[in-house]
Protein backbone atom coordinates (compact mmCIF):
# COMPACT_ATOMS: atom_id res chain seq x y z
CA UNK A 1 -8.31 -5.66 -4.30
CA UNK A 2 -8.15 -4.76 -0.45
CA UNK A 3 -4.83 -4.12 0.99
CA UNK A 4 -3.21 -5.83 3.55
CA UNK A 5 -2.85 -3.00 5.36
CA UNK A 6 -1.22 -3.67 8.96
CA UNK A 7 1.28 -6.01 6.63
CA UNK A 8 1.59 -2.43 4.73
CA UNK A 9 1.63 -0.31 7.78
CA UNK A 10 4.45 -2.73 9.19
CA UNK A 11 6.35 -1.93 6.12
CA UNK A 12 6.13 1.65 6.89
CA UNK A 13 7.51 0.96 10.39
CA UNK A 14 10.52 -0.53 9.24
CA UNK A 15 11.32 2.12 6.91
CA UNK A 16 10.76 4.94 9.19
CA UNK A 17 7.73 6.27 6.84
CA UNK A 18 4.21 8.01 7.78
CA UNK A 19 1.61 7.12 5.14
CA UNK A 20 2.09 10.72 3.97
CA UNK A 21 6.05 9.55 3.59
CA UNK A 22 4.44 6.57 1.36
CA UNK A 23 2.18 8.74 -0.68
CA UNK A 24 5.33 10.70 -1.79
CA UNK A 25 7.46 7.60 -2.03
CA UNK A 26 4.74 6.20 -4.67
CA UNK A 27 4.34 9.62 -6.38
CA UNK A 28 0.71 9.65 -5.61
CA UNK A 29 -1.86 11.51 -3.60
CA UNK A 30 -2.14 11.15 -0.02
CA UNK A 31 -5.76 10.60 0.12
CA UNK A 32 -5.58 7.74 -2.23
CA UNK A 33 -3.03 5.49 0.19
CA UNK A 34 -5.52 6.30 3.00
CA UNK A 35 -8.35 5.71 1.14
CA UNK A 36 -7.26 2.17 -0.03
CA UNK A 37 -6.05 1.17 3.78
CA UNK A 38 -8.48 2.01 4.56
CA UNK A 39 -10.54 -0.25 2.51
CA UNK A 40 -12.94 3.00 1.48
CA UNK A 41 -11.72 2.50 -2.30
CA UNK A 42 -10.45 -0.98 -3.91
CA UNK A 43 -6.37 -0.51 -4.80
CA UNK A 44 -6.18 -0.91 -8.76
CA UNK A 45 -3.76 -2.24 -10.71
CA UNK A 46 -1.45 0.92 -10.67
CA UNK A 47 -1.54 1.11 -6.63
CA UNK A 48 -0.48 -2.11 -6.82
CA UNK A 49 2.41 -1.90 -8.85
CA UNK A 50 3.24 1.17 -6.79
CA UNK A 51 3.45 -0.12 -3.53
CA UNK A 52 5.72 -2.70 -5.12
CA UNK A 53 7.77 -0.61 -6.78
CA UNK A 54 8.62 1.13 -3.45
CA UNK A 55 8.65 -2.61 -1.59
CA UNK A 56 10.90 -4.36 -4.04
CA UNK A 57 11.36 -7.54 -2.27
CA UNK A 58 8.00 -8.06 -1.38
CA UNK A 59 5.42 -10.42 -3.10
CA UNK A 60 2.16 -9.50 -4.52
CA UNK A 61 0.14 -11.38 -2.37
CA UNK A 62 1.78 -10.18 0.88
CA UNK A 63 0.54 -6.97 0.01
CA UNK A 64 -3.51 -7.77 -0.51
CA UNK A 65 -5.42 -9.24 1.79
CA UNK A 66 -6.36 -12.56 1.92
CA UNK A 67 -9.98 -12.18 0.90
CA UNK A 68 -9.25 -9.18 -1.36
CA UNK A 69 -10.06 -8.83 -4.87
């Protein structure tokens, strides 16, 4: 899956967070946010349920992109 990553980075925004601030809030390393927003790596499963276990009230799709998989 390919993030939606200026949906993502917007999220960041709003809470005040660098990507480094996301990498800690998901518990996982820094290069592997960047390297999914950056589309250099697919996000998995576990990214996935990461991001939206730090983004509660968002959606799954609203996270990936619209021609990720």
């Amino acid at each position: 899956m390919i993030l939606n990553k200026e949906y993502i980075e917007k999220l960041c925004l709003v809470s005040g967070w660098s990507q480094n601030e996301l990498a800690r809030q998901m518990k996982i390393p820094k290069g592997t946010i960047s390297n999914a927003l950056s589309a250099r790596r697919g996000a998995g499963r576990k990214l996935l349920s990461r991001l939206l276990m730090v983004f509660p009230n968002e959606s799954t799709e609203s996270l990936i992109s619209n021609g990720g998989r």
